[in-house]
Structures are given as C-alpha cells and as structure tokens.
N, C-alpha and C. Protein backbone atom coordinates (compact mmCIF):
# COMPACT_ATOMS: atom_id res chain seq x y z
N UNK A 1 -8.53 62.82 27.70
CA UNK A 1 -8.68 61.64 28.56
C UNK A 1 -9.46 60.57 27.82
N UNK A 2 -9.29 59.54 27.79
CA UNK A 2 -9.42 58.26 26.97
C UNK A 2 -11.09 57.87 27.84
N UNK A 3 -12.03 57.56 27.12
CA UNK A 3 -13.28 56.84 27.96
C UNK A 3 -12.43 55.51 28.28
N UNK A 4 -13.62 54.89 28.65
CA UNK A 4 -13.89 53.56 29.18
C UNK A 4 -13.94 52.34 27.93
N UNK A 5 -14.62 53.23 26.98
CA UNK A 5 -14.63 52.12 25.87
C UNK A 5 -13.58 52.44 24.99
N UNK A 6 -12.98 53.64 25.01
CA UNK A 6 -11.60 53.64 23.89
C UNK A 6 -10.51 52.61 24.62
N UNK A 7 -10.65 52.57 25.95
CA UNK A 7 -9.49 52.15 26.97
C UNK A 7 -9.49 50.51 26.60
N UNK A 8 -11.18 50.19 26.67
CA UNK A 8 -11.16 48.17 26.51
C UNK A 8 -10.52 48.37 25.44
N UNK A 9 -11.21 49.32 23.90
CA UNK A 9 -10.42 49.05 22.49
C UNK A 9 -9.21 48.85 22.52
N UNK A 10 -8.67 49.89 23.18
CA UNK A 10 -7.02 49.82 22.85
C UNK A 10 -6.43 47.96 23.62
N UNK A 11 -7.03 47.90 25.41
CA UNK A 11 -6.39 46.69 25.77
C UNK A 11 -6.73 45.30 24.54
N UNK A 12 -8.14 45.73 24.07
CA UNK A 12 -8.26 44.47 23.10
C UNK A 12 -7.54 44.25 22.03
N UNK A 13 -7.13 45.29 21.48
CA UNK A 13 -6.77 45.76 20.10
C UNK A 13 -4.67 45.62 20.30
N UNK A 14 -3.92 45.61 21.67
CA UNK A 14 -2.64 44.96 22.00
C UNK A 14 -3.01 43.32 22.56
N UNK A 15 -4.14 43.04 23.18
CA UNK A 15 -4.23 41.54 23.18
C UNK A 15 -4.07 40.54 22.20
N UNK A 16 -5.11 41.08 20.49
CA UNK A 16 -4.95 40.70 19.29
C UNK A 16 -3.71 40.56 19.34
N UNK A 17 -2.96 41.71 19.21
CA UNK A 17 -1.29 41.61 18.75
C UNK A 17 -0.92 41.16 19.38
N UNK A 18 -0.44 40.83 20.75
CA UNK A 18 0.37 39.28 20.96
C UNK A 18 -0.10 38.22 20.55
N UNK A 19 -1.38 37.76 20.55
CA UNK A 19 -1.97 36.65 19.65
C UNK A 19 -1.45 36.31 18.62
N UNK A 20 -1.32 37.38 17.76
CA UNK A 20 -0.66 37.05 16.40
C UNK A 20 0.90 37.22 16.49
N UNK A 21 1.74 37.67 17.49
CA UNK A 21 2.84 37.42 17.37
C UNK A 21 3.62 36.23 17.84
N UNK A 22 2.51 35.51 18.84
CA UNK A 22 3.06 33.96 19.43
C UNK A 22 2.42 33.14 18.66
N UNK A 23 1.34 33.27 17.49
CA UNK A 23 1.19 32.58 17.20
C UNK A 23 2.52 32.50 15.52
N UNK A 24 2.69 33.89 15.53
CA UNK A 24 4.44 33.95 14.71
C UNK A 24 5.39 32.97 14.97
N UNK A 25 5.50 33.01 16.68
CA UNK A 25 6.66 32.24 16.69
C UNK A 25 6.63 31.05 17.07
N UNK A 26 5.44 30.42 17.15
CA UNK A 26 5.25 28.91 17.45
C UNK A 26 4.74 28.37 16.03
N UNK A 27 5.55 27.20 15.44
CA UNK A 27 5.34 26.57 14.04
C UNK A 27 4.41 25.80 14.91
N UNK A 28 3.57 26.05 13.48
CA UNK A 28 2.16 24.83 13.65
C UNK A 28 2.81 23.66 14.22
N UNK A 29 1.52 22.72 14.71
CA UNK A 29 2.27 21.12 15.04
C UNK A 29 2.13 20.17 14.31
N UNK A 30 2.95 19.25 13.64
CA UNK A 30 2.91 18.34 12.83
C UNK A 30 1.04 17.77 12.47
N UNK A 31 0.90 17.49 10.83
CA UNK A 31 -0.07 16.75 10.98
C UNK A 31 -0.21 15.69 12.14
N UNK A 32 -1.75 14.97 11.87
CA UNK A 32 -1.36 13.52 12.49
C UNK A 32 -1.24 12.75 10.90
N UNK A 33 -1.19 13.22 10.07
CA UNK A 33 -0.58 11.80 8.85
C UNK A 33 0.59 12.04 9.30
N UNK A 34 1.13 13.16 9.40
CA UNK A 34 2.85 13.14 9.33
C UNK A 34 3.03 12.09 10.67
N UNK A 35 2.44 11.91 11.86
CA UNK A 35 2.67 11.25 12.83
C UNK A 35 2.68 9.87 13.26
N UNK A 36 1.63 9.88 11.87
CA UNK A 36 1.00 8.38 11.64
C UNK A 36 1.70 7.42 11.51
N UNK A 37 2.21 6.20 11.82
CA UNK A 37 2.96 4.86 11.79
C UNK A 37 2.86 4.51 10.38
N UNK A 38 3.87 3.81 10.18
CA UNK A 38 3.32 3.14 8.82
C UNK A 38 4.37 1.93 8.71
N UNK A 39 3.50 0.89 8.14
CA UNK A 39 4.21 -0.34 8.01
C UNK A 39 4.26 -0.93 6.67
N UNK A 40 5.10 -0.72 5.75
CA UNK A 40 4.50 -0.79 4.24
C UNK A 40 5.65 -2.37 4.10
N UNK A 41 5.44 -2.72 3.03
CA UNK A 41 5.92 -4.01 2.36
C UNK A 41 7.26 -3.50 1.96
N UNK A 42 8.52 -4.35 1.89
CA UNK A 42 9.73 -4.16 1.25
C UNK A 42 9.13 -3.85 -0.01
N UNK A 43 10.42 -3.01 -1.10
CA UNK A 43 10.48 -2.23 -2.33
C UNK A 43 11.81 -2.76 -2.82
N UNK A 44 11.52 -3.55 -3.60
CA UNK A 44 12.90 -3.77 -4.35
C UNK A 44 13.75 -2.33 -4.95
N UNK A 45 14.60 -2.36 -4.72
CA UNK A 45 15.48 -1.27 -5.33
C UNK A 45 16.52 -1.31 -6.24
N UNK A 46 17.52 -0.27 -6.78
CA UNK A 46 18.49 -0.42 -7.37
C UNK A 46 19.57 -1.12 -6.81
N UNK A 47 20.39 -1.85 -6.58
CA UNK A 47 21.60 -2.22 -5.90
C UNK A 47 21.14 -3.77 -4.91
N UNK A 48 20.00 -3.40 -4.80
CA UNK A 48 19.32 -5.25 -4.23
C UNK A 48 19.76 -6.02 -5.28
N UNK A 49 20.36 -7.33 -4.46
CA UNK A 49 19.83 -9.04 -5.19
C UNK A 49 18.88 -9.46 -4.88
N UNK A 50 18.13 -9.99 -6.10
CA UNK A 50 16.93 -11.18 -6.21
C UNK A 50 17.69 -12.26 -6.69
N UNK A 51 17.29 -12.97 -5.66
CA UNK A 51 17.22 -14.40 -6.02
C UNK A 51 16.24 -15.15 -6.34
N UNK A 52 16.29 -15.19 -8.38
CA UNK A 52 14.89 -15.67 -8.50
C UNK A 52 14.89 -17.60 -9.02
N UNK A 53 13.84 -18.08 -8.18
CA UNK A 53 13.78 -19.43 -8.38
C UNK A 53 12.82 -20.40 -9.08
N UNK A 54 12.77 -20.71 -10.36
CA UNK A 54 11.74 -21.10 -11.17
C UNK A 54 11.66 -22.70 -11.38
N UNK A 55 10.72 -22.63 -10.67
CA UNK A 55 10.58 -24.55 -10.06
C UNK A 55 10.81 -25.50 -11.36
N UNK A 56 11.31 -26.40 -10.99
CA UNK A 56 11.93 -27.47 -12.13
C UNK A 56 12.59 -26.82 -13.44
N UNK A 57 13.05 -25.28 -13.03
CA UNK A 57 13.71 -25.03 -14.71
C UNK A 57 14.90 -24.11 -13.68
N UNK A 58 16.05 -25.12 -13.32
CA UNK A 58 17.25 -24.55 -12.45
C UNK A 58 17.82 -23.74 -13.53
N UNK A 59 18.32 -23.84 -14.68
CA UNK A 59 18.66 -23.32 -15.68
C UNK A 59 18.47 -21.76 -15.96
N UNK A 60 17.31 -21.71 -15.41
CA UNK A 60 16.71 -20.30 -15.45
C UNK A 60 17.20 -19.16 -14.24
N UNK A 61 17.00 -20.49 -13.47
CA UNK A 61 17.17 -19.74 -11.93
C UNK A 61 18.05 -19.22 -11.59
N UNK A 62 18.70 -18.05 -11.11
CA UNK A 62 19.86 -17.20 -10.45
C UNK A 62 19.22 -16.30 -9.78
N UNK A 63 21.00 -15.74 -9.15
CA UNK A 63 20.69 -14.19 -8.56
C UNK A 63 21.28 -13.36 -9.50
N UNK A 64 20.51 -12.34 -9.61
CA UNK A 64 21.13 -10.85 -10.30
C UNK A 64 20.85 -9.83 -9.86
N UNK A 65 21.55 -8.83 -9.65
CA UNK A 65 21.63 -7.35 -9.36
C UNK A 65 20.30 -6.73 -9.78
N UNK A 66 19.76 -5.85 -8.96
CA UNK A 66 19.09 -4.70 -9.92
C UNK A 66 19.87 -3.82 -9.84
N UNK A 67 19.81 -3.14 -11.13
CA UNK A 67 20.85 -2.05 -12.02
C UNK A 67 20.42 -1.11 -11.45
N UNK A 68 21.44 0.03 -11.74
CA UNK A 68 21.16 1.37 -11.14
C UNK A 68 19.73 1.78 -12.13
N UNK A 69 19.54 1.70 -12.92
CA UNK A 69 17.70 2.04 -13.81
C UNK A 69 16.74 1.22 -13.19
N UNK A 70 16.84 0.31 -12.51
CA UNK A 70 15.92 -0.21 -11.78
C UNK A 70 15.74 -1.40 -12.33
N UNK A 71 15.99 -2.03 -13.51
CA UNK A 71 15.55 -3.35 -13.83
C UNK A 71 16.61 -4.56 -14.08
N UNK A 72 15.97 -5.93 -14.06
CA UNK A 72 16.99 -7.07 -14.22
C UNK A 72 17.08 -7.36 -15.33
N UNK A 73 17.98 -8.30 -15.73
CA UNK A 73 18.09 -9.35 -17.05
C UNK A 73 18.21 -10.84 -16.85
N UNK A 74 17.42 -11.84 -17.10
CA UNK A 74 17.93 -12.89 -16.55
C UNK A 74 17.70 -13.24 -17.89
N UNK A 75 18.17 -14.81 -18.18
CA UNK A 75 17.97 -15.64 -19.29
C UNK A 75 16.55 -15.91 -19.33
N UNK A 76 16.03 -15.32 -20.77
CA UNK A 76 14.98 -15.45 -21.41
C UNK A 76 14.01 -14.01 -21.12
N UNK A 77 14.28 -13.35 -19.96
CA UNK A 77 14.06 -12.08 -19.66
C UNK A 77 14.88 -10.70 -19.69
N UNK A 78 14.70 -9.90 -20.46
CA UNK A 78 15.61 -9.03 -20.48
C UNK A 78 14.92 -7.65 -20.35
N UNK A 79 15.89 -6.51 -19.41
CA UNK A 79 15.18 -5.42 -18.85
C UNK A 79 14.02 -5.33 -18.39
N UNK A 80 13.75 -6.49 -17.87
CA UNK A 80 12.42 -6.21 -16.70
C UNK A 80 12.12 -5.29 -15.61
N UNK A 81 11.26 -4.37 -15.38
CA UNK A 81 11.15 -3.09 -14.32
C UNK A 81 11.06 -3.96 -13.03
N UNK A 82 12.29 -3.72 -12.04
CA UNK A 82 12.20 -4.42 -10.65
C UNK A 82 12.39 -3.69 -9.38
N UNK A 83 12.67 -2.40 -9.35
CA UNK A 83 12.36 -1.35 -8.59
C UNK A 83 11.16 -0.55 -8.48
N UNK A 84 10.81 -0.68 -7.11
CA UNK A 84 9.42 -0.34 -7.07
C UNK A 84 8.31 -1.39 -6.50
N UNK A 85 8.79 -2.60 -6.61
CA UNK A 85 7.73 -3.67 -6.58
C UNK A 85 8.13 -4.53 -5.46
N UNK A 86 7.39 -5.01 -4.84
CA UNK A 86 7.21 -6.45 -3.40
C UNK A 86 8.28 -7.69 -3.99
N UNK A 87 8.63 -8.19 -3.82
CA UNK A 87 9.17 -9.63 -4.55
C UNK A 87 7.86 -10.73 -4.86
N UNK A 88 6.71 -10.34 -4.43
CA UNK A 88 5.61 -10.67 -4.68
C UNK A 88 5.39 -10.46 -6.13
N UNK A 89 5.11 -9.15 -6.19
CA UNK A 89 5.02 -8.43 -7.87
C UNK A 89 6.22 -9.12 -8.86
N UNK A 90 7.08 -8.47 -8.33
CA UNK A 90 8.00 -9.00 -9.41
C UNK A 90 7.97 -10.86 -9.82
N UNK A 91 7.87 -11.61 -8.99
CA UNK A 91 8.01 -13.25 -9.37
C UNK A 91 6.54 -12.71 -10.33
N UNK A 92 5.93 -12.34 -9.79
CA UNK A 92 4.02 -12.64 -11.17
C UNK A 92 4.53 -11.87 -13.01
N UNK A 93 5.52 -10.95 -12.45
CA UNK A 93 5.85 -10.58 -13.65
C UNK A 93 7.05 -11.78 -14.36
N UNK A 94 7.82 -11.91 -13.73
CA UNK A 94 8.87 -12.56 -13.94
C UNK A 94 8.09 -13.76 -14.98
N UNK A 95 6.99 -14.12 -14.30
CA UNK A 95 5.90 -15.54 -14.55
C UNK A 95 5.63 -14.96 -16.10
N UNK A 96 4.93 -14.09 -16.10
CA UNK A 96 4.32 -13.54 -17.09
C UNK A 96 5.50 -13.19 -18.11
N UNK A 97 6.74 -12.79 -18.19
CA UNK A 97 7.51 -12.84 -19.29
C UNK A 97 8.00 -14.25 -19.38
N UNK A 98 7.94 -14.93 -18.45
CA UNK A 98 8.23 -16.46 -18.73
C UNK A 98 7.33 -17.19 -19.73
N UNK A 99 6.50 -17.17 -19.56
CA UNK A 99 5.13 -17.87 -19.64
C UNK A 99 4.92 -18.24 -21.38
N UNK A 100 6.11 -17.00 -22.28
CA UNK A 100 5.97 -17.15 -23.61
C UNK A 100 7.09 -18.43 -24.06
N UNK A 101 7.90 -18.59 -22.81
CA UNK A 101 9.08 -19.82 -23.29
C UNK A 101 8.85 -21.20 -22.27
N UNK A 102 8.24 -20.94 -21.51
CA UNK A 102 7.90 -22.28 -20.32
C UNK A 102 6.32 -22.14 -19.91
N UNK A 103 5.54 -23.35 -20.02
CA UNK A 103 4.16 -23.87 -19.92
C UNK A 103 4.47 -22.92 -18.05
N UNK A 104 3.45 -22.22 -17.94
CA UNK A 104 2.81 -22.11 -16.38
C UNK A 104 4.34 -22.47 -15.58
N UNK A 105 4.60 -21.71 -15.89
CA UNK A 105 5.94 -21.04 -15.01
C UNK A 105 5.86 -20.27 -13.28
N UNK A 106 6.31 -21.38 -12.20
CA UNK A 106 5.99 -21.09 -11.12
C UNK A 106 7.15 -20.49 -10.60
N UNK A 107 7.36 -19.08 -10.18
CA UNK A 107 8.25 -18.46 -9.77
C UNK A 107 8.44 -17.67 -8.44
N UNK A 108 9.28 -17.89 -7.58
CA UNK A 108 9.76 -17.40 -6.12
C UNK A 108 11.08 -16.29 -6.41
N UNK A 109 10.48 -15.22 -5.36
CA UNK A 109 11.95 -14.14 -5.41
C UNK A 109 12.17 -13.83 -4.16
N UNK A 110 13.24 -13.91 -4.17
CA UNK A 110 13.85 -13.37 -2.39
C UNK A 110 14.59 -12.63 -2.68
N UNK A 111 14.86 -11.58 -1.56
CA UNK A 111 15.38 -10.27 -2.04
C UNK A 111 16.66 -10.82 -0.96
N UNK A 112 17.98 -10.10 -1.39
CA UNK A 112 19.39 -10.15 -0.42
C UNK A 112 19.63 -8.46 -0.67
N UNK A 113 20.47 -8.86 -0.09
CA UNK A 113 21.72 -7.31 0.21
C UNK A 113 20.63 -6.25 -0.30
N UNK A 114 20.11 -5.78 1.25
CA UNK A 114 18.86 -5.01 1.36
C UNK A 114 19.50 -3.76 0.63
N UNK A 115 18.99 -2.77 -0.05
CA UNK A 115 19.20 -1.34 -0.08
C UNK A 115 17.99 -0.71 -0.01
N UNK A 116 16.93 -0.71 -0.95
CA UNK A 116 15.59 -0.54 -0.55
C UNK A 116 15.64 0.53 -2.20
N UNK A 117 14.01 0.99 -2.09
CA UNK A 117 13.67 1.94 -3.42
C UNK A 117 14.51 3.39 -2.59
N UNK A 118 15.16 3.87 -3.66
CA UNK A 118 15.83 5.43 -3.32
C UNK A 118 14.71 6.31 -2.67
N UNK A 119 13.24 6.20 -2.87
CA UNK A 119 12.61 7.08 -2.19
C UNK A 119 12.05 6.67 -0.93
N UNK A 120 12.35 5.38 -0.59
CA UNK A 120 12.01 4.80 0.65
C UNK A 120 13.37 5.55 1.87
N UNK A 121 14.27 5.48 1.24
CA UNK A 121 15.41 5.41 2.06
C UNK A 121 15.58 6.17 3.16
N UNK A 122 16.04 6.87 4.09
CA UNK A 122 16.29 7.53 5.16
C UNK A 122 16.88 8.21 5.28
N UNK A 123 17.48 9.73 5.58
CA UNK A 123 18.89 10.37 4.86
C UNK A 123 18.84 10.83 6.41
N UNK A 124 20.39 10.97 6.80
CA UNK A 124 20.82 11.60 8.03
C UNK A 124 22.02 12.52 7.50
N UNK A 125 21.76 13.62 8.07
CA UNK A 125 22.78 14.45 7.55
C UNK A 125 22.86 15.76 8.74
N UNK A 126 23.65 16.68 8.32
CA UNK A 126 24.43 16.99 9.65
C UNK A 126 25.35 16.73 10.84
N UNK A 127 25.20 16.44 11.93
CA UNK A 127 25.89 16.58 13.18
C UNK A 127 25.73 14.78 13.37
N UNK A 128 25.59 14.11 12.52
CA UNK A 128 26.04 12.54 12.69
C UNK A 128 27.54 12.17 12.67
N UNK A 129 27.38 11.34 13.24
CA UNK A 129 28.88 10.88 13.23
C UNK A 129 29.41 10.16 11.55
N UNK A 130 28.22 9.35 11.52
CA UNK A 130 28.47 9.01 9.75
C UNK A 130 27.31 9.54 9.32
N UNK A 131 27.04 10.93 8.46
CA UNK A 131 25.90 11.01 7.46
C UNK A 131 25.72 10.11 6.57
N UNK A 132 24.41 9.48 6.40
CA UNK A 132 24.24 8.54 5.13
C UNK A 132 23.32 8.51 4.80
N UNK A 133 22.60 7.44 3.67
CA UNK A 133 21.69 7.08 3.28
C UNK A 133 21.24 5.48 4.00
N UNK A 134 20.29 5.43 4.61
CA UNK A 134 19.95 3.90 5.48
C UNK A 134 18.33 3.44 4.73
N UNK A 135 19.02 2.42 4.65
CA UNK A 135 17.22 1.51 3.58
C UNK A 135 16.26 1.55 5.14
N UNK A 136 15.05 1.50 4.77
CA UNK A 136 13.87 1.82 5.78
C UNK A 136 13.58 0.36 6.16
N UNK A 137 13.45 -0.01 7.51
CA UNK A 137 12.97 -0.66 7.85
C UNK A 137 11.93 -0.92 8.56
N UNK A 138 10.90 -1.98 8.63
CA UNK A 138 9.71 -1.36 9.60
C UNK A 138 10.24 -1.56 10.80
N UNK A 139 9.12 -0.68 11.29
CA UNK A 139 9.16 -0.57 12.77
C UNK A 139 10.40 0.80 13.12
N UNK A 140 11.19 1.24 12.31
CA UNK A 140 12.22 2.20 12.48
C UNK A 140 11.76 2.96 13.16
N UNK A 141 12.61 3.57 14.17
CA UNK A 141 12.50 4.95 15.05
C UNK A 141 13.87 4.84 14.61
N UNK A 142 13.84 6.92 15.82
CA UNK A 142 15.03 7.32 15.33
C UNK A 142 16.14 7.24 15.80
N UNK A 143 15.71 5.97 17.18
CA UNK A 143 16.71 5.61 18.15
C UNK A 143 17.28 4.57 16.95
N UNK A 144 16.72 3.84 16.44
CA UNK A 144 17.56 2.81 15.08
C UNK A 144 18.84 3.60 14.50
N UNK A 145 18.23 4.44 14.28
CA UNK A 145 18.76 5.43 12.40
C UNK A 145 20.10 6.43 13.22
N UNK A 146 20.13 6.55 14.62
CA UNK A 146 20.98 7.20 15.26
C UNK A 146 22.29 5.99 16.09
N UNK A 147 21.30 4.86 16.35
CA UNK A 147 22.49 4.16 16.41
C UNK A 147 23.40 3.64 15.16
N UNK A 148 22.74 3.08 14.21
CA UNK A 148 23.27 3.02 12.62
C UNK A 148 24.46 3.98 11.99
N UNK A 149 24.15 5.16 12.36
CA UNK A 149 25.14 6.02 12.05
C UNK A 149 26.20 6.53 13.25
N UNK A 150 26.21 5.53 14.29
CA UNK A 150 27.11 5.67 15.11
C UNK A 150 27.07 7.16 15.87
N UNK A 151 25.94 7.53 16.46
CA UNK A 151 25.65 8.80 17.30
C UNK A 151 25.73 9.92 16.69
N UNK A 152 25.94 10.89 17.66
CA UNK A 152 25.90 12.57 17.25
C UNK A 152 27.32 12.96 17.57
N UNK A 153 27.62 13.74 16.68
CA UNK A 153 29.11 14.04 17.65
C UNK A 153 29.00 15.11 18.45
N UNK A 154 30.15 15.72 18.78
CA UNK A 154 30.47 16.36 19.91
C UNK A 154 29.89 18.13 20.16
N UNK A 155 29.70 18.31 18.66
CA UNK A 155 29.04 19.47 18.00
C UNK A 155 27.27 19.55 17.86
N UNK A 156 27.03 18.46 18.03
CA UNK A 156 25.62 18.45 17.77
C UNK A 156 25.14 19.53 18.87
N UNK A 157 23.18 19.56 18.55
CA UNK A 157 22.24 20.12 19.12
C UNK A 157 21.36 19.33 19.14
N UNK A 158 21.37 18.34 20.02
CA UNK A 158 20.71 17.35 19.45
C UNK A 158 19.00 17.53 19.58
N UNK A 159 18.74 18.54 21.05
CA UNK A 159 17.30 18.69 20.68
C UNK A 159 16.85 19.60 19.77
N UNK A 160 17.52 20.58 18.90
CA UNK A 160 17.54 21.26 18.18
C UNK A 160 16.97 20.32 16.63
N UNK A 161 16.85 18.72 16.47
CA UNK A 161 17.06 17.94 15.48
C UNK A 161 15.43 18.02 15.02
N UNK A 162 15.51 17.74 13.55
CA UNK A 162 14.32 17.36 13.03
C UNK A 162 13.81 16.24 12.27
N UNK A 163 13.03 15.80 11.76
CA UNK A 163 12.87 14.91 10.93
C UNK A 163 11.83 16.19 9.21
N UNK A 164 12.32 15.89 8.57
CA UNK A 164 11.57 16.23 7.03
C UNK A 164 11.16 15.54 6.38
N UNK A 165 9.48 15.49 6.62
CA UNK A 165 8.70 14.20 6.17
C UNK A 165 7.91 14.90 5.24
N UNK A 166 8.10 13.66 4.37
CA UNK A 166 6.47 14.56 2.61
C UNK A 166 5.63 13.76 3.16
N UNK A 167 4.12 14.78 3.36
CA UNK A 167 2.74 13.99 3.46
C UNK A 167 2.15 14.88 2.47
N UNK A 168 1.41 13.65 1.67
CA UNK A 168 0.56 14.48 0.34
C UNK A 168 1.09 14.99 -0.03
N UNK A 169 2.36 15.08 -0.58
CA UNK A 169 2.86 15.85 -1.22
C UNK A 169 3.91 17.39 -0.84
N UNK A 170 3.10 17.38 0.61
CA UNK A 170 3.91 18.26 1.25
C UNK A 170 4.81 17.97 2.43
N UNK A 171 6.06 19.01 2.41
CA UNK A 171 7.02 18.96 3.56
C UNK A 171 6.55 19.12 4.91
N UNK A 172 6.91 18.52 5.45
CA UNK A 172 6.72 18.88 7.67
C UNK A 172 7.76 18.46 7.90
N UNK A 173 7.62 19.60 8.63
CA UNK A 173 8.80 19.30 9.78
C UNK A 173 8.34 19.24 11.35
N UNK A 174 9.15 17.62 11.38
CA UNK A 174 9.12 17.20 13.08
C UNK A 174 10.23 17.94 13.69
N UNK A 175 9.62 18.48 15.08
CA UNK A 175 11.02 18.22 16.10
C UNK A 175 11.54 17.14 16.48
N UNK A 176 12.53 17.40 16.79
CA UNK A 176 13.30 15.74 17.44
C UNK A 176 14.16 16.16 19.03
N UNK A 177 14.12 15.40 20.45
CA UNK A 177 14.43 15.69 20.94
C UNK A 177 15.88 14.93 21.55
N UNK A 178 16.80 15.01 20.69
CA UNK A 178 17.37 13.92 20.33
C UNK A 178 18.45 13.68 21.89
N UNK A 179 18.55 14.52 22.38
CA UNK A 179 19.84 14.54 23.48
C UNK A 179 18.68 14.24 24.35
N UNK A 180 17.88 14.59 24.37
CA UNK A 180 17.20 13.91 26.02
C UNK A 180 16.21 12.38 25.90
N UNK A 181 16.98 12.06 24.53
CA UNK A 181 16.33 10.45 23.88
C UNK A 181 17.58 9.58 24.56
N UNK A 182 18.98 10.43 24.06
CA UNK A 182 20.43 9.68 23.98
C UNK A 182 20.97 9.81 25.30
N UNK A 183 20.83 11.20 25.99
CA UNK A 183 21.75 11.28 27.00
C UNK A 183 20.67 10.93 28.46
N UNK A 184 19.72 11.15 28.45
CA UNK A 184 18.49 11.20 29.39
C UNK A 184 17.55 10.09 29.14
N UNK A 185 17.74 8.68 28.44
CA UNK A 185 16.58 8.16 28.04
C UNK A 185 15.47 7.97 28.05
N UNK A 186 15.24 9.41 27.62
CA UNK A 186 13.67 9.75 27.30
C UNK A 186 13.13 9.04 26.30
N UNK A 187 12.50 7.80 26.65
CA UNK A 187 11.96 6.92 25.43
C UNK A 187 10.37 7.91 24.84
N UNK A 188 9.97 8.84 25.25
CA UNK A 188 8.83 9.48 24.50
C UNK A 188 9.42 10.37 23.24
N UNK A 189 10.85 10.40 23.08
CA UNK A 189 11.25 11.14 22.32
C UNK A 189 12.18 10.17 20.84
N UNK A 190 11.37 9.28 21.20
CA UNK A 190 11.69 7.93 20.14
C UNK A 190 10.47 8.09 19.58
N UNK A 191 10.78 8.96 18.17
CA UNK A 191 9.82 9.43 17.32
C UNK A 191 9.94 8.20 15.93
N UNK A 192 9.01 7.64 15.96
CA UNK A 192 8.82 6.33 14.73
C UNK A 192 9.31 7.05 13.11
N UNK A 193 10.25 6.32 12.31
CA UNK A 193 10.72 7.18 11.32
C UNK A 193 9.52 6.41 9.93
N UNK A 194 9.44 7.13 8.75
CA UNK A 194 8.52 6.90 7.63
C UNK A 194 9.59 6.79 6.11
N UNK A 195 9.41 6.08 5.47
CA UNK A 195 9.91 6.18 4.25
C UNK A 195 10.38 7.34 3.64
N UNK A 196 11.40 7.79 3.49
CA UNK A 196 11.58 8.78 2.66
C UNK A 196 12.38 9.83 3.94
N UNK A 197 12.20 9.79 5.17
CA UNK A 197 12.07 10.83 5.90
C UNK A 197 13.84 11.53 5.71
N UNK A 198 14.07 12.78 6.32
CA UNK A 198 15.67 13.34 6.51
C UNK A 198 15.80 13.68 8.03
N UNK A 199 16.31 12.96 8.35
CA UNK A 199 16.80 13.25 9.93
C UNK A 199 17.98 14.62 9.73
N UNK A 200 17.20 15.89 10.33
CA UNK A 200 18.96 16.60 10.68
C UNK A 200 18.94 17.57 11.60
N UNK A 201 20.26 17.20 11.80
CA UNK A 201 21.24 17.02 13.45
C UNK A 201 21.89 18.33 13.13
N UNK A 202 21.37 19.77 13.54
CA UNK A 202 22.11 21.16 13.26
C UNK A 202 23.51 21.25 14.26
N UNK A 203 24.62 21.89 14.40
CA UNK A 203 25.59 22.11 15.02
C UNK A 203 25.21 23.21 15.96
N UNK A 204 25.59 23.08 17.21
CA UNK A 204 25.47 23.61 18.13
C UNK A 204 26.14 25.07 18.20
N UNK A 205 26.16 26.38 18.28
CA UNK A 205 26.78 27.12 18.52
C UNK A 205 27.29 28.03 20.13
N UNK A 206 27.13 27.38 20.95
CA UNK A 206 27.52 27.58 22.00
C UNK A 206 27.82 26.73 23.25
C-alpha cells in the first residue's frame, strides 16, 4: 500500500509530465522583434530605374537600369554599386565619382519601376493563386501581399498559413490566420509583413 507521501510523489511526478508534454506541443510565441513594425527607407535594387539628374550638365543626366550585379553605368561613371542604397546614398556617390570630371556636382535620383533589394522582397508560395516574389512596401500587411497575388485558392488552409521571418539572424515562425482575415474579416488577423518575410499558404487535406 502506497503512503501518503509516495501517493503526492507519484501525482506530482505525472503533473511534471503533462507540463512537459503541452509544453511539446505548443511552439513558443513569436519574439516581440519578430512582431515589431518596421518602416525602413526604399533599397534600390537589381531591375529598378534611376533616374539620375545632374543640375546644369543634361548631358550627363539619364535613366538606367540597375543590372542584375547590382550596379549602374552612366557617362563618366562606370560600375557604380547601386543596390543596397536610399536614392539618397546613391546621388552622394554618384556626386563623388562625378566630382573628378565636373566642379561640385549637384545630383538628384528617383527611383521608377519599383522591384526593391532581393532581400527586402516578400515571397508567397504555396496555396496562392499567383506564387511570387512582391517588392516590400511600407506599411505592408498580409491583407496587401494576399490581395497582390490574387487570393488563396480553393485548396488552401488558410488558417493553417505562416509568415518566416529572420530576426538576428534567426528564423520564426508566425501563424497566420488567413481564412478568418479573408472569409470572416477578422481585421486582428492582419498581421503587418517585414522585409524579407515568406508567406506560406499549406494545402488543405480534407
């Protein structure tokens, strides 16, 4: 016959063990960096136009591509690094390789045909109607990035969805509650998206 104190041991000693088995099956909850908003400056990228404009020297001035390596060529500048940088940065550089062929060279860049830096970008993949790659914009949620790719199809799971965000270096994963955002407009489930992030939309099996 078991005492009184073998009896608490044992109830304490199966209490532990569900402890540790719900805490098995419940994934930690997102940092709050991973949660954190963020509003960063455009990133010139590969596949953007700059339109760069160098006051009183039209001659100079055009639009050109950035190349898939990331940099431009304009007259008098050649292979300049332009991915990565504000259009801020880049005109001070632009200035500064100028500066050896034109006195104090005042230079403006405007960016066109957005694509953004490849690691800014947004990836949707799975149970979208169009999987793609979408340049980040501020203020993005994932009500944006789901209308953009023209919904979920018919297969989705949609609360089953996640987002895969790097903080510090490391992966998290968000839930996403995506069918009771789309079909139920649950605006609390309009989760703000971050540079870089992967939205994905698993297929439903039943």
């Amino acid at each position: 016959m078991m005492t009184k104190l073998t009896k608490h041991l044992v109830a304490a000693g199966a209490a532990a063990c569900m402890l540790i088995l719900a805490g098995c099956a419940t994934p930690p909850p997102p940092s709050t960096a991973a949660m954190a908003p963020i509003n960063p400056d455009y990133l010139v990228g590969p596949g953007d136009s700059v339109n760069i404009i160098v006051w009183r020297n039209p001659e100079v001035s055009m639009t050109v591509p950035v190349r898939p390596d990331g940099k431009i060529t304009t007259p008098l500048v050649e292979d300049l690094p332009a991915a990565g940088k504000t259009s801020t940065q880049l005109a001070r550089d632009i200035e500064g390789a100028l500066a050896k062929f034109i006195q104090q060279p005042v230079v403006t860049v405007i960016v066109t045909n957005f694509i953004g830096n490849f690691t800014d970008q947004i990836r949707v993949i799975g149970q979208a109607a169009r999987p793609q790659a979408l340049p980040y914009r501020r203020e993005m949620s994932v009500m944006d990035v789901v209308i953009a790719v023209g919904g979920v199809t018919e297969f989705a799971s949609g609360n089953k969805a996640s987002i895969i965000r790097t903080v510090d270096g490391k992966q998290e994963k968000l839930p996403v509650r995506l069918d009771d955002l789309i079909k139920d407009g649950d605006i609390s489930a309009n989760i703000m998206m971050r540079p870089g992030d992967i939205l994905v939309i698993p297929e439903s099996f039943f």
